[in-house]
Protein backbone atom coordinates (compact mmCIF):
# COMPACT_ATOMS: atom_id res chain seq x y z
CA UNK A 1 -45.63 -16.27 86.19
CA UNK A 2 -42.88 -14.39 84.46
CA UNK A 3 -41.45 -11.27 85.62
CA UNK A 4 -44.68 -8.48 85.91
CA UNK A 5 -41.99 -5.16 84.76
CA UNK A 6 -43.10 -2.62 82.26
CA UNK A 7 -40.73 -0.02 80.69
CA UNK A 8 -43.34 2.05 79.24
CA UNK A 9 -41.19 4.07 76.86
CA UNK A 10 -39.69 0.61 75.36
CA UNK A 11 -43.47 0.06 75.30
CA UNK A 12 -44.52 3.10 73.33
CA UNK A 13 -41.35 2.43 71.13
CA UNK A 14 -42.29 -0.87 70.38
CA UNK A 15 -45.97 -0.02 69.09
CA UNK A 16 -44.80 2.20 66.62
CA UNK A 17 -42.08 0.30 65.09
CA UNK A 18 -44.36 -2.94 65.06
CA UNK A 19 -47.01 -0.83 63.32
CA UNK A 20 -48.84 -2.68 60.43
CA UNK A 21 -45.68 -4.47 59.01
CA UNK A 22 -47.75 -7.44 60.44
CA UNK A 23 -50.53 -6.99 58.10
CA UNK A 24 -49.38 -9.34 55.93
CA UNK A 25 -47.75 -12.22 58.67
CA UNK A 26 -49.84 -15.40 58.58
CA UNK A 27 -49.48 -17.90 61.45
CA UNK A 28 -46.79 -20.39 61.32
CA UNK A 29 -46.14 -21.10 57.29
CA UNK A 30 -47.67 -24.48 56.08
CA UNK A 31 -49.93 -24.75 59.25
CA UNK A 32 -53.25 -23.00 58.49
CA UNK A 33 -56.27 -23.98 61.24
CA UNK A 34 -59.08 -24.74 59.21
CA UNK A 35 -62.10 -22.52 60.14
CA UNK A 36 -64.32 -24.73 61.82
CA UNK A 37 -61.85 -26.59 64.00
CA UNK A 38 -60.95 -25.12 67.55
CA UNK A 39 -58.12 -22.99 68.99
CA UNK A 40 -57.10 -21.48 71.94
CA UNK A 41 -55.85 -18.21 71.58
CA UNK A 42 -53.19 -16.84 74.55
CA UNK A 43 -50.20 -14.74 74.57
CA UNK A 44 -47.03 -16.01 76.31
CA UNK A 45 -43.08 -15.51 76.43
CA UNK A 46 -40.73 -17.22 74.57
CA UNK A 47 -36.96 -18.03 76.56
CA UNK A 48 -35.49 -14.82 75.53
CA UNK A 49 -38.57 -12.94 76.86
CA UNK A 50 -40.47 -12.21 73.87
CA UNK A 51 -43.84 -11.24 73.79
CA UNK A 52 -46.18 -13.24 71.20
CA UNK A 53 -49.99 -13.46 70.44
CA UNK A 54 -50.42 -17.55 70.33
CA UNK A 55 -52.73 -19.73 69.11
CA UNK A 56 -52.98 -23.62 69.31
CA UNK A 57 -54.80 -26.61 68.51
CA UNK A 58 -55.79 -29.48 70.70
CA UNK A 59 -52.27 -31.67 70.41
CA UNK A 60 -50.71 -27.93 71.50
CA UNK A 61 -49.35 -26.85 67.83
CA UNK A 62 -48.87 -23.57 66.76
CA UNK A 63 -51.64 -22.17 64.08
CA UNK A 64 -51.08 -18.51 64.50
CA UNK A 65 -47.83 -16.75 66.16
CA UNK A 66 -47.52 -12.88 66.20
CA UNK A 67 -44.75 -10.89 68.39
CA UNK A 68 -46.48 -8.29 70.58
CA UNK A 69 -45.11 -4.76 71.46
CA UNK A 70 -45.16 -6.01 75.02
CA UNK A 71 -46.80 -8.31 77.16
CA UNK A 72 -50.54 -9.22 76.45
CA UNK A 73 -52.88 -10.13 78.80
CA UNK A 74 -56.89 -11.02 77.74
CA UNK A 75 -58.12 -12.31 74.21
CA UNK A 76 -61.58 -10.82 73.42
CA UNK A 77 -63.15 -13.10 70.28
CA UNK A 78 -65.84 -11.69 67.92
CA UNK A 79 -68.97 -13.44 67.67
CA UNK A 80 -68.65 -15.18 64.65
CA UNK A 81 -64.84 -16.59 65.69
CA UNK A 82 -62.94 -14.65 62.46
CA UNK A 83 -61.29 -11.85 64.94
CA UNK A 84 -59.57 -11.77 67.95
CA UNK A 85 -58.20 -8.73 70.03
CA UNK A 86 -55.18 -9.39 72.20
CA UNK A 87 -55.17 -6.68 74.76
CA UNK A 88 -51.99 -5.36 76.45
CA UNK A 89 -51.03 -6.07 80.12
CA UNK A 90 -51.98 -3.24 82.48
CA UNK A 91 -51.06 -0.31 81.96
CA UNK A 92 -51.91 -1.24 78.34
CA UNK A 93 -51.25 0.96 75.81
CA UNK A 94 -52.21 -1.48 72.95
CA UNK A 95 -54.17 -3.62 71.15
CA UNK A 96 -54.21 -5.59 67.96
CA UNK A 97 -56.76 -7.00 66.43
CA UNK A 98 -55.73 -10.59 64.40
CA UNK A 99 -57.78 -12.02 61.83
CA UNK A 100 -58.55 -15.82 63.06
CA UNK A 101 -57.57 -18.48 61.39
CA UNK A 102 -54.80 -16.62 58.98
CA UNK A 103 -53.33 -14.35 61.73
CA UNK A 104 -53.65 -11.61 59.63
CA UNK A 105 -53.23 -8.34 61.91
CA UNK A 106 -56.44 -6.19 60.95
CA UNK A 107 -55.59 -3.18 63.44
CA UNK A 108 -53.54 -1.57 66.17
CA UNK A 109 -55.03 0.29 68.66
CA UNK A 110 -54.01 2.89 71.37
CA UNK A 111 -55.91 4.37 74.08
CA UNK A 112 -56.19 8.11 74.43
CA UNK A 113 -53.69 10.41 76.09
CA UNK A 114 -53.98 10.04 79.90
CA UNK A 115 -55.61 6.80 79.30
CA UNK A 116 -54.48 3.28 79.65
CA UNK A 117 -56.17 -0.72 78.99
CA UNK A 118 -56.90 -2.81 81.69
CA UNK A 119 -56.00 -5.93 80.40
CA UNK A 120 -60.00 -7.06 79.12
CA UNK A 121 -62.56 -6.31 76.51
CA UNK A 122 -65.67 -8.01 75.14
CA UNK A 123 -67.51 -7.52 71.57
CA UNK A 124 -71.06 -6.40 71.49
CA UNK A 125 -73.79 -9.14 70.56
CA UNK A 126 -73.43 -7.82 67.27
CA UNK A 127 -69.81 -8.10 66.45
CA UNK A 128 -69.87 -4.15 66.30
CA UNK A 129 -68.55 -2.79 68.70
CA UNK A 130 -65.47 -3.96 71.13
CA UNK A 131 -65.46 -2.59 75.23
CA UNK A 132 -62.51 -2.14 76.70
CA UNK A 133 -62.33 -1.90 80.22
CA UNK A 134 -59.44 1.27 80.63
CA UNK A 135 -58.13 3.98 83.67
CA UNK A 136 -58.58 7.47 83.55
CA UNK A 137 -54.73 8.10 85.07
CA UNK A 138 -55.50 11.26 86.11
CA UNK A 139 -59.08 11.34 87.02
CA UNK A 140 -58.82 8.15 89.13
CA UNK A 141 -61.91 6.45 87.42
CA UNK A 142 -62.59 3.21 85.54
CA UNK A 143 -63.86 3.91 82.05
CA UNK A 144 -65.44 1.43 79.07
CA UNK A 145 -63.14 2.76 76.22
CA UNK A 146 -66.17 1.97 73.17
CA UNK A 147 -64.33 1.33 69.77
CA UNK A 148 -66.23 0.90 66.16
CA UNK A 149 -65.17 -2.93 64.95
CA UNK A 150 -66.57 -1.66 61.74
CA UNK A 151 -64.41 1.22 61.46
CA UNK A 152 -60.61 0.28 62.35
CA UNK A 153 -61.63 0.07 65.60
CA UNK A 154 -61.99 4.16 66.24
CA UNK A 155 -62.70 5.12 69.81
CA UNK A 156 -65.91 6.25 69.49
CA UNK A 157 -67.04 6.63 73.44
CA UNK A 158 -66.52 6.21 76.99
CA UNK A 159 -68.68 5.03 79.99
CA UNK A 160 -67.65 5.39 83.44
CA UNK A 161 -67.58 1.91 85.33
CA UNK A 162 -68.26 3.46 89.05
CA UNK A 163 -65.04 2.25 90.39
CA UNK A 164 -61.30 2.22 90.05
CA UNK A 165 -59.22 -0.66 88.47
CA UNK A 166 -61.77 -2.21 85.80
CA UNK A 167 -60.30 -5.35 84.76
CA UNK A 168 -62.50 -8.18 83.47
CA UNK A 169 -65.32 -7.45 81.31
CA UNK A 170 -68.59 -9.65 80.41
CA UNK A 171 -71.64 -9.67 78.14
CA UNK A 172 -74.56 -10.71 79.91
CA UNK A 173 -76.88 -12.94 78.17
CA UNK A 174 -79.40 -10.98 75.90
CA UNK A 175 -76.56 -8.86 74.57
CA UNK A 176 -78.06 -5.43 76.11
CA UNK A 177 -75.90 -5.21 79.18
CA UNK A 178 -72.12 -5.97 80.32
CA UNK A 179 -70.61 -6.92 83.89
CA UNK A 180 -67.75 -5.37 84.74
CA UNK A 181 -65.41 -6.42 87.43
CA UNK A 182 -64.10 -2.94 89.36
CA UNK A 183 -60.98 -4.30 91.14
CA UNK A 184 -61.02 -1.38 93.53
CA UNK A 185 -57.07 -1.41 93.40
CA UNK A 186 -55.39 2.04 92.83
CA UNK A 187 -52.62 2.05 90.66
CA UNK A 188 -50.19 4.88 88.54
CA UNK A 189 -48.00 4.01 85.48
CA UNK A 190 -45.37 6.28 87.41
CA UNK A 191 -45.79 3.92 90.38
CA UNK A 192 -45.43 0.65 88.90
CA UNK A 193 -46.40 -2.32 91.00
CA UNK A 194 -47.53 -0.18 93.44
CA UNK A 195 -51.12 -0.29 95.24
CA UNK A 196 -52.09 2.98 96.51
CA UNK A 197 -55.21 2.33 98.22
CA UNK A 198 -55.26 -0.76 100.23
CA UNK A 199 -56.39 0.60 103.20
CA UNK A 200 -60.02 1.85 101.62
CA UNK A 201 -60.39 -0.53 98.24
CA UNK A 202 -63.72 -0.47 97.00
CA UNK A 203 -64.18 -3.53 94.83
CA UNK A 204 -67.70 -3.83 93.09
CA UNK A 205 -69.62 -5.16 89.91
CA UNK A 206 -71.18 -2.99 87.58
CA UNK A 207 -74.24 -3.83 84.97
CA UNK A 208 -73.96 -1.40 82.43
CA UNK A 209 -76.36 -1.33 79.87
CA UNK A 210 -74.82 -0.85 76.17
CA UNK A 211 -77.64 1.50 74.68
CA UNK A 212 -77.23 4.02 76.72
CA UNK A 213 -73.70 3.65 78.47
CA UNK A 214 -75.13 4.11 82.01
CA UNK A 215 -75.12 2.07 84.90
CA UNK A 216 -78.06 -0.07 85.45
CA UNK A 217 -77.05 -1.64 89.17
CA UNK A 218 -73.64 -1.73 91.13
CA UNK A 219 -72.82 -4.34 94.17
CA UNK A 220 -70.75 -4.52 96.32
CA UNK A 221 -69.58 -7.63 99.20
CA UNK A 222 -70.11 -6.72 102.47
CA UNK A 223 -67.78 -4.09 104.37
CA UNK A 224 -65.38 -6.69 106.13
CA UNK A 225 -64.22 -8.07 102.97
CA UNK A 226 -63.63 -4.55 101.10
CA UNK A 227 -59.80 -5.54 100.66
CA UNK A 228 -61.08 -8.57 98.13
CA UNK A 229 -60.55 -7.45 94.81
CA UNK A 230 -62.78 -9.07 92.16
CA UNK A 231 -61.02 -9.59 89.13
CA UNK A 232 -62.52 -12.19 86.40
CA UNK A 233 -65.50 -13.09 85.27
CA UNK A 234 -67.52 -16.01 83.97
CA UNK A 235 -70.55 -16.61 82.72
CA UNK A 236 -73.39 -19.72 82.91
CA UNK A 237 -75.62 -21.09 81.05
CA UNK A 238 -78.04 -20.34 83.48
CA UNK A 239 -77.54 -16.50 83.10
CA UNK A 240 -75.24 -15.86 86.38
CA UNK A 241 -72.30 -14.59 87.03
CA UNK A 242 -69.18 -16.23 88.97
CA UNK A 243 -65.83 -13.71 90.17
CA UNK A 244 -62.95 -15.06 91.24
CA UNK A 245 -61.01 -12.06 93.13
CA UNK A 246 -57.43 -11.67 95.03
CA UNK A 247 -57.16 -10.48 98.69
CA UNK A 248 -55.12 -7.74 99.85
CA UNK A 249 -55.62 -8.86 103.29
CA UNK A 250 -53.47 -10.05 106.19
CA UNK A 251 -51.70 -13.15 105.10
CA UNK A 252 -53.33 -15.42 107.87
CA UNK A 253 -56.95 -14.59 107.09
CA UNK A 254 -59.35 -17.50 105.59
CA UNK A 255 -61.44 -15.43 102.85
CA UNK A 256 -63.16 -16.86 99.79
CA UNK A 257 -62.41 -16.68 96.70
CA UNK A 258 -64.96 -16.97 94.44
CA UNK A 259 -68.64 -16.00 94.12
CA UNK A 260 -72.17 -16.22 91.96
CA UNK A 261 -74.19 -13.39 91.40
CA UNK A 262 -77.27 -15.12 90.48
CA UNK A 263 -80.09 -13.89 87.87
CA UNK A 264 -82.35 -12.93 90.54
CA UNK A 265 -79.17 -10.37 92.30
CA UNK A 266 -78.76 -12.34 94.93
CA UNK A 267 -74.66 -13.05 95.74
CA UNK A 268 -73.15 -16.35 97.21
CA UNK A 269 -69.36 -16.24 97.87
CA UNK A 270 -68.54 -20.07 97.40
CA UNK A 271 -67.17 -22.16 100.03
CA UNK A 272 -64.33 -24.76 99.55
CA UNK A 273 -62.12 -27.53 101.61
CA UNK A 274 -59.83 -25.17 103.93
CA UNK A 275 -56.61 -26.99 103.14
CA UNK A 276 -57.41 -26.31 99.18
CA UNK A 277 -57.92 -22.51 99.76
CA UNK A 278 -55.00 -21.89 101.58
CA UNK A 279 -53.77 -23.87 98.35
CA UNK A 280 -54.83 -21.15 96.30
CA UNK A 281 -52.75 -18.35 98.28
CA UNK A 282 -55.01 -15.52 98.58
CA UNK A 283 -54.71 -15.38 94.31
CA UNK A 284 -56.85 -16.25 91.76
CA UNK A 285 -55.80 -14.99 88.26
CA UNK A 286 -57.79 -16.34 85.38
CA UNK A 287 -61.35 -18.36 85.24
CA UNK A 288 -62.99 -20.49 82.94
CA UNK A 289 -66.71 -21.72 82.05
CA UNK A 290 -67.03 -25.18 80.48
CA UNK A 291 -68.91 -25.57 77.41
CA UNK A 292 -71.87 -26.31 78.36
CA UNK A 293 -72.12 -23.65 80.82
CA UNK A 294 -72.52 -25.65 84.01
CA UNK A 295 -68.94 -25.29 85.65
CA UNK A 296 -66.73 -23.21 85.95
CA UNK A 297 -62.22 -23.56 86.56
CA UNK A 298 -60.37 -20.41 88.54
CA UNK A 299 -56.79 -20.79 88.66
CA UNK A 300 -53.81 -19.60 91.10
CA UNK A 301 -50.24 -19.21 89.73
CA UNK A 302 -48.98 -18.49 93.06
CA UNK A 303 -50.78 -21.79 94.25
CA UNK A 304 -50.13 -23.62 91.49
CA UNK A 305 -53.47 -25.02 91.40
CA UNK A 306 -56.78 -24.97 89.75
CA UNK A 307 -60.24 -25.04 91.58
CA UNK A 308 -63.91 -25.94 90.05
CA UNK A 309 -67.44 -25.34 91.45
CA UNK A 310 -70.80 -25.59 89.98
CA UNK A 311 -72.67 -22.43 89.16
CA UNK A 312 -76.38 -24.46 89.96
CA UNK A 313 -75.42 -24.89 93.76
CA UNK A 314 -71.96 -23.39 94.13
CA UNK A 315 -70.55 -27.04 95.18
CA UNK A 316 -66.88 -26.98 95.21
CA UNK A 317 -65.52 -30.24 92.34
CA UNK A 318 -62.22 -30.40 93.09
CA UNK A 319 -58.51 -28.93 92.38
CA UNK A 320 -55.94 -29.94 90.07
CA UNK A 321 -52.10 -28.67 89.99
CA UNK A 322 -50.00 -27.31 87.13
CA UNK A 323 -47.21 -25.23 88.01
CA UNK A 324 -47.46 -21.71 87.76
CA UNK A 325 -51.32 -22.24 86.23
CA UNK A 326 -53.25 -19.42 84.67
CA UNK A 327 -54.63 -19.67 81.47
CA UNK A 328 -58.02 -21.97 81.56
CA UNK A 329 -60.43 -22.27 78.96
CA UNK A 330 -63.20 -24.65 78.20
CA UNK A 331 -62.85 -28.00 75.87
CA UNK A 332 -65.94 -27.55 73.03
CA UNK A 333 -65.76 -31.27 72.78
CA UNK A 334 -66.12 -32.12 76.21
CA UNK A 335 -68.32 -31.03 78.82
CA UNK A 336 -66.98 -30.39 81.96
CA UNK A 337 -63.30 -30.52 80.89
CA UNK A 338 -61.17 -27.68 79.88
CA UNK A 339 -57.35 -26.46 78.49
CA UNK A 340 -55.15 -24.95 81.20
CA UNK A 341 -51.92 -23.76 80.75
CA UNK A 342 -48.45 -22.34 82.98
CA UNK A 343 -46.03 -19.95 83.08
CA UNK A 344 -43.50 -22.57 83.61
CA UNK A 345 -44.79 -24.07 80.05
CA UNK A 346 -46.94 -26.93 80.31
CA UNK A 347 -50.36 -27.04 78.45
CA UNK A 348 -52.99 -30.01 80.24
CA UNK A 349 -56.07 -31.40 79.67
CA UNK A 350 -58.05 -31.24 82.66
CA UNK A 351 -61.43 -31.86 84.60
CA UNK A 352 -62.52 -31.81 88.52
CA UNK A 353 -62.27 -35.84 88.71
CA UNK A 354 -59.65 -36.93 86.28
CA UNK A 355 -56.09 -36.74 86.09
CA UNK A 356 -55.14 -34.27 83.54
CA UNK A 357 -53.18 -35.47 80.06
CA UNK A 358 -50.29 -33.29 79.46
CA UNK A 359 -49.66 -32.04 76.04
CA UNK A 360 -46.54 -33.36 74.32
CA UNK A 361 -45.64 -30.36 71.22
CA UNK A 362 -42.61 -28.30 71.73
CA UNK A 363 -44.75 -25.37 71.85
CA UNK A 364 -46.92 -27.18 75.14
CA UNK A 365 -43.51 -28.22 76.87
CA UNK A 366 -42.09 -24.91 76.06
CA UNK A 367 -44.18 -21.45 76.04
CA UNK A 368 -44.19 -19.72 79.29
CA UNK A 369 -47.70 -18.79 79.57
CA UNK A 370 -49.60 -15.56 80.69
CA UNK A 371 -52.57 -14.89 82.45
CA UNK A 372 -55.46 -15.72 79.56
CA UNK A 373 -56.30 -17.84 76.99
CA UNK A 374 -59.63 -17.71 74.74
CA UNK A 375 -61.65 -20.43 73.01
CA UNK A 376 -61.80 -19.70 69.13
């Protein structure tokens, strides 16, 4: 994927002179999506290494296109499709909220002093209220920053995760409780790149329940596999959870991957061909569901591959490649299939058994692509 460096100053610079001068830039002029049809919402690099907010239709062409203060990272959609939030990479230190399908920007959002995003956030059942999973820099903790859609998006709360390094963030079905994925990773935006704590991670996921902000239940894998990192999350229609997660390991060890935390709290980490997890390179960096709920996609950059499994049994479907793949969400018009995208360009159509159909638009064959894309 492109190059991971953050000058945080530029960073800061950038927010304020992007401010709300946006407010008024629509996606690309003469292409408006209409409201009902589908998009897929990512943020990428153009070949001067610009940072944009992108969103595309199904033959790959451009319907909104906003330049970002930095690098962005996850896409958190409201419930009724009309707002997206493009979170910035970790350490974030903004977010915009775009108006979906004009790409009208409706706010800009910074965390607190001494605070920074992790990359993720979700909206409440309701639409009211957007989580952000965020670092306490000082404090060493994982918080869920808790902003008010309804007003600008004010930080209105915090909730401690139970962990370091919150990255991905899920509502459970029900709407009364999130997953969180505590990547157990220390980090410092005056160390950048660096992991501080690889000798005594301590991954987990965390059920916090919205009303009250507390933690309902925590797990944890067992000890021997403390340096895997959980990372994303996806969830089925059967009400479980699957991680994908990263390993921080020695390079020759054989570890999975990926995992289901079923309804009942059981865990299952999932078992695949050995040949097609060494594929995978100890990295997973993004993962999908389908849209019917019934598979889900994790993808490797490093491995330049993408793997499926099943959440009813955890049966491994199959891999496909794209270079540099990371980006994966699900097709709404076919089960089972889903849009994954590189950071060499490249945008495919893909499922476990077929061979994928590349995209053909300049924007496919050209946008280098970051970690996350959203369906809209």
């Amino acid at each position: 994927m492109p190059s991971m460096a953050i000058e945080m100053t530029r960073v800061t610079r950038r927010i304020v002179s992007l401010g709300l001068a946006a407010t008024g830039l629509l996606g690309l002029s003469g292409r408006r999506a209409r409201a009902s049809a589908p998009l897929w919402f990512g943020t990428r690099l153009d070949a001067g290494q610009a940072a944009f907010a992108t969103a595309f239709d199904s033959d790959g062409r451009a319907a909104i296109d906003l330049p970002l203060p930095a690098r962005g990272h996850g896409i958190a959609i409201a419930p009724d499709r009309r707002v997206a939030v493009v979170m910035g990479r970790r350490p974030g230190l903004f977010a915009l909220a775009v108006e979906v399908p004009s790409g009208r920007v409706l706010a800009q959002v910074a965390p607190p002093e001494g605070r920074h995003f992790c990359g993720h956030a979700v909206f409440s059942a309701d639409g009211r209220l957007l989580l952000a999973t965020e670092t306490d820099w000082e404090g060493e903790r994982g918080l869920i920053g808790v902003y008010d859609a309804a007003a600008g998006f004010a930080r209105i709360a915090e909730w401690d995760t139970g962990g370091l390094d919150p990255h991905d963030v899920r509502l459970l079905p029900g709407g009364g409780r999130i997953v969180v994925a505590n990547g157990g990773i220390l980090t410092h935006p005056d160390a950048p790149g660096a992991k501080l704590n690889l000798a005594e991670m301590d991954s987990s996921l965390a059920i916090i329940d919205i009303g009250t902000g507390e933690i309902a239940r925590q797990l944890r894998l067992s000890p021997e596999l403390f340096q895997l990192s959980i990372r994303h999350l996806v969830i089925g229609a059967d009400g479980g959870v699957g991680f994908v997660m990263q390993y921080e390991g020695p390079a020759g060890d054989a570890v999975p991957l990926a995992g289901l935390l079923r309804t009942d709290g059981t865990v299952t980490l999932l078992d695949m061909p050995r040949e097609r997890l060494s594929d995978l390179r100890h990295y997973c960096g993004s993962a999908a569901s389908d849209v019917s709920g019934t598979i889900f996609g994790m993808t490797s950059p490093r491995g330049g591959q993408a793997a499926f499994f099943r959440f009813a049994d955890g049966a491994y479907l199959g891999s496909r490649p794209l270079s540099d793949v990371c980006p994966i969400a699900a097709d709404p018009a076919r089960p089972g299939h889903f849009y994954m995208a590189g950071g060499h360009g490249g945008i495919e159509r893909v499922s476990p058994g077929e061979t994928g159909t590349q995209l053909a638009s300049p924007l496919a064959r050209g946008a280098l692509w970051d970690n996350h894309m959203a369906l809209v």
